[in-house]
C-alpha atoms as a PDB file:
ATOM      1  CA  UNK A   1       6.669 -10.352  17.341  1.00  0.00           C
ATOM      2  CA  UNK A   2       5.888 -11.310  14.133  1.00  0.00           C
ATOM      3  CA  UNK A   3       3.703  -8.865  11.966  1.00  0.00           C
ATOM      4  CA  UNK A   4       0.193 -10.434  11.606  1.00  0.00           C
ATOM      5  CA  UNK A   5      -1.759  -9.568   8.395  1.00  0.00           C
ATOM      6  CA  UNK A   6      -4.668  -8.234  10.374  1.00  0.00           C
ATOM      7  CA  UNK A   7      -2.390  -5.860  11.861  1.00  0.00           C
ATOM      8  CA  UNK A   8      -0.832  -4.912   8.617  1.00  0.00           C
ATOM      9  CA  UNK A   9      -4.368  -4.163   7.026  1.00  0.00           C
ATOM     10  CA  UNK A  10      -4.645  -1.664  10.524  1.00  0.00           C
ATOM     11  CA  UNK A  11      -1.587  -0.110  10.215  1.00  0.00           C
ATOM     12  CA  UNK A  12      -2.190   0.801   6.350  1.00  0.00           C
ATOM     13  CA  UNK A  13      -6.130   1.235   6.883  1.00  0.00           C
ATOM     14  CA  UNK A  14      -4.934   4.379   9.963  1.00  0.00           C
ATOM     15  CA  UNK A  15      -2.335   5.904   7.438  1.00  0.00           C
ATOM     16  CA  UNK A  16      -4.404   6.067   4.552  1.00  0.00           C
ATOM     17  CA  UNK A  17      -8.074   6.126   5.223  1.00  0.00           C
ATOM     18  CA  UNK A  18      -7.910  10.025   5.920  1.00  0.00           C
ATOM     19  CA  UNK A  19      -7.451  10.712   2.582  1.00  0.00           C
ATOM     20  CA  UNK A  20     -10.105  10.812  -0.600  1.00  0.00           C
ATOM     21  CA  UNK A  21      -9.342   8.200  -3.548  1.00  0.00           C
ATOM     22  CA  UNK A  22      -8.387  10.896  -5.688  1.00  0.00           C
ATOM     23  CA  UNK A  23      -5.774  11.984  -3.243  1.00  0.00           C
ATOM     24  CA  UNK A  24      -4.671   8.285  -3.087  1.00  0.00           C
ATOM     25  CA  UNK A  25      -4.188   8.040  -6.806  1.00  0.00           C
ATOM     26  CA  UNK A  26      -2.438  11.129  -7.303  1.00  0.00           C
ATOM     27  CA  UNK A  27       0.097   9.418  -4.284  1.00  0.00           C
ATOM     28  CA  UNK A  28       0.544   6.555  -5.806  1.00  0.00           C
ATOM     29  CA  UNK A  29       1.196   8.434  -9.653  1.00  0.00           C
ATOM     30  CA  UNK A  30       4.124   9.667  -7.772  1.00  0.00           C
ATOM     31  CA  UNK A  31       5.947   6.472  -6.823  1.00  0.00           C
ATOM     32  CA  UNK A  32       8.879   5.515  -8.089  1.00  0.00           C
ATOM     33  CA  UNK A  33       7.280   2.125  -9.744  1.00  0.00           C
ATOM     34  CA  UNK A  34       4.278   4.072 -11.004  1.00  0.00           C
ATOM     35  CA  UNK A  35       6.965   6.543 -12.794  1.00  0.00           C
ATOM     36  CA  UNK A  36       9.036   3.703 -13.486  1.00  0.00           C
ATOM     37  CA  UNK A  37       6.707   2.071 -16.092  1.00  0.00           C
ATOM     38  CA  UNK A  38       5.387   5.176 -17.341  1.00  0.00           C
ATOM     39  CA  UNK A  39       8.698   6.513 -18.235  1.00  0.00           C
ATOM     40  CA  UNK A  40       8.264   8.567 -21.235  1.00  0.00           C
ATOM     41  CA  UNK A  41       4.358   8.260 -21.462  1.00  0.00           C
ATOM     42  CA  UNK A  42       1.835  11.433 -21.357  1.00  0.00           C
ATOM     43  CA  UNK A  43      -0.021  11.335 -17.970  1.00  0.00           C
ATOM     44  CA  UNK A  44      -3.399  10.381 -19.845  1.00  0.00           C
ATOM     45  CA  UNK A  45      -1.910   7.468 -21.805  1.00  0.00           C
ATOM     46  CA  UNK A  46      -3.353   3.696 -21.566  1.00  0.00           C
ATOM     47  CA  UNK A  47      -0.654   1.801 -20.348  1.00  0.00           C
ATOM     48  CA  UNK A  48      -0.699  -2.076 -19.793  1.00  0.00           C
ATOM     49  CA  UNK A  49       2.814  -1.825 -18.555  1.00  0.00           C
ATOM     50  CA  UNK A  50       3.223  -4.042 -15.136  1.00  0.00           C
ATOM     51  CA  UNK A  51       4.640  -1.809 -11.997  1.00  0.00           C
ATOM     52  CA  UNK A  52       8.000  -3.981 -11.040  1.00  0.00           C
ATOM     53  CA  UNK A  53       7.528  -5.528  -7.740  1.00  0.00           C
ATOM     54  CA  UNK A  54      11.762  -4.845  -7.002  1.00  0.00           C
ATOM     55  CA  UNK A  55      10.654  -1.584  -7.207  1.00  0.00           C
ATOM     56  CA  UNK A  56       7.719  -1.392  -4.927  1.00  0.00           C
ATOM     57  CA  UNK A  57       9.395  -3.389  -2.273  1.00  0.00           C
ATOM     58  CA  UNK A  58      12.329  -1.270  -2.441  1.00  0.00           C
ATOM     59  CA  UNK A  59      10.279   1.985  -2.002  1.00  0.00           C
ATOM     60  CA  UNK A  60       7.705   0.330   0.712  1.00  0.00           C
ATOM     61  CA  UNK A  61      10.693  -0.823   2.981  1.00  0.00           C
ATOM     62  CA  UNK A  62      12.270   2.642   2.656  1.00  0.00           C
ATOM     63  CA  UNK A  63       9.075   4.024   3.582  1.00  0.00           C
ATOM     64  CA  UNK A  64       8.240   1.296   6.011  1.00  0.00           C
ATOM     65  CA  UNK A  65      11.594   1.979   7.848  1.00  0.00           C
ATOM     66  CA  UNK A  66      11.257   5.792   8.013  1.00  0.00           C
ATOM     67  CA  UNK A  67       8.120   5.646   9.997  1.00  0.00           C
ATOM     68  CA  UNK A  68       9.348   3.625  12.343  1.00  0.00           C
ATOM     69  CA  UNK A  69      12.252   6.017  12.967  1.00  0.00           C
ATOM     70  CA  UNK A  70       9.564   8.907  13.238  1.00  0.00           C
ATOM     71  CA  UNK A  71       6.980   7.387  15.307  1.00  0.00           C
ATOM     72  CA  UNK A  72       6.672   6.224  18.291  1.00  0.00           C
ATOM     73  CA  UNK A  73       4.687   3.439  18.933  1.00  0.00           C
ATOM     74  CA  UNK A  74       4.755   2.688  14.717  1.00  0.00           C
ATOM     75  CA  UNK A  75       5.456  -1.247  14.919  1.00  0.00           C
ATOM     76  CA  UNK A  76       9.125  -2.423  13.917  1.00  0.00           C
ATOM     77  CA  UNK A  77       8.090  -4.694  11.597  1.00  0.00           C
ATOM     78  CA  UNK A  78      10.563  -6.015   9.090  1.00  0.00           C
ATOM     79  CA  UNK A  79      10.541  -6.616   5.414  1.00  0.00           C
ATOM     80  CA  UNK A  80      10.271 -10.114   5.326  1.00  0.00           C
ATOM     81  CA  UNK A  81       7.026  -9.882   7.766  1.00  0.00           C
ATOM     82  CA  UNK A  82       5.986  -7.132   5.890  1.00  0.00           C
ATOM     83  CA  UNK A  83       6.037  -9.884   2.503  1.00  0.00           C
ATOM     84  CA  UNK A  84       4.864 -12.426   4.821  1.00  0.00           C
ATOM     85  CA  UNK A  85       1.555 -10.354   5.493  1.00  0.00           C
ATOM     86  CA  UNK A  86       1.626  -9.585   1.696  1.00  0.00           C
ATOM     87  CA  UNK A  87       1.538 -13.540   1.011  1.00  0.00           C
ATOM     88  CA  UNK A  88      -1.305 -14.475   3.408  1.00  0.00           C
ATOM     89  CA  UNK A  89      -3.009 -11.984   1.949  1.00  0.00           C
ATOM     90  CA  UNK A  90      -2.669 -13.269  -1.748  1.00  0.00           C
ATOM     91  CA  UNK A  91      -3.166 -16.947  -0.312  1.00  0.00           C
ATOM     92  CA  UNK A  92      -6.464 -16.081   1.628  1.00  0.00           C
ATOM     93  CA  UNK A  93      -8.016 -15.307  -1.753  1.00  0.00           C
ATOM     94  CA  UNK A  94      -9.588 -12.265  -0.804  1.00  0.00           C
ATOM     95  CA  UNK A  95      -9.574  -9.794  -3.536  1.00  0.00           C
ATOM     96  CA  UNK A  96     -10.292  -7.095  -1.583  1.00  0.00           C
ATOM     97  CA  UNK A  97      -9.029  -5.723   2.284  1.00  0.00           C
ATOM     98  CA  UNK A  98     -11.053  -5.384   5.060  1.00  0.00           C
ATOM     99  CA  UNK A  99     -10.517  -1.674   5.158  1.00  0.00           C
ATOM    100  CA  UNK A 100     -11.351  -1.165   1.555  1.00  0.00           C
ATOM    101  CA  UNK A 101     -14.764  -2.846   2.297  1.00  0.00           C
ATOM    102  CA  UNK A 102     -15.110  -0.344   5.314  1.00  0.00           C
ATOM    103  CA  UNK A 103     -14.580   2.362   2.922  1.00  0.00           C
ATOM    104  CA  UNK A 104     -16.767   0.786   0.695  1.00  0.00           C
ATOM    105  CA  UNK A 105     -19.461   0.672   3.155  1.00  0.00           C
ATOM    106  CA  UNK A 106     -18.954   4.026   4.821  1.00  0.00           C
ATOM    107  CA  UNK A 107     -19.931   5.616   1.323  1.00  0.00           C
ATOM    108  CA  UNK A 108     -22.860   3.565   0.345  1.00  0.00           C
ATOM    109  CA  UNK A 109     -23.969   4.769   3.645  1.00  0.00           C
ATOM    110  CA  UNK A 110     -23.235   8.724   3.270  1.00  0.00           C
END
């Protein structure tokens, strides 16, 4: 089955939507792509640098692949579908996901 981009957004927005946006950021300062083009730079530096996309998709389809190894019922989707999703998303011309407009409501409402 191929991976849908709805489903994608789900899979992501049930990982991730436990955690506070500070908690997020701090995550994703410890990436390997977020390192990557910071290399040398104090944490509090302006950087325009652009995060390599090699990089990210190598460290996403490591990750992708451990959770499916870990749990069960985690949907076997592949890299290419996982690209796929990433493509439909770009193409729909959304700028934002469907869970981060959730989120986005969920605090104007608190």
């Amino acid at each position: 089955m191929a991976a849908t981009p709805a489903a994608l957004v789900e899979i992501v927005w049930k990982e991730y939507i436990r955690f506070t946006p500070g908690e997020l950021v701090d995550m994703t300062h410890r990436e390997p792509a977020w390192r990557e083009a910071r290399a040398g730079m104090p944490a509090d530096a302006h950087s325009d640098t652009v995060l390599r996309h090699a990089t990210m998709r190598h460290y996403f389809t490591a990750q992708a692949a451990a959770r499916m190894k870990t749990k069960s019922g985690f949907p076997a989707f592949t890299a290419a579908e996982l690209w796929a999703a990433k493509e439909a998303f770009k193409l729909s011309g959304r700028r934002t996901t469907p869970a981060a407009e959730f989120q986005t409501q969920l605090w104007s409402e608190c």
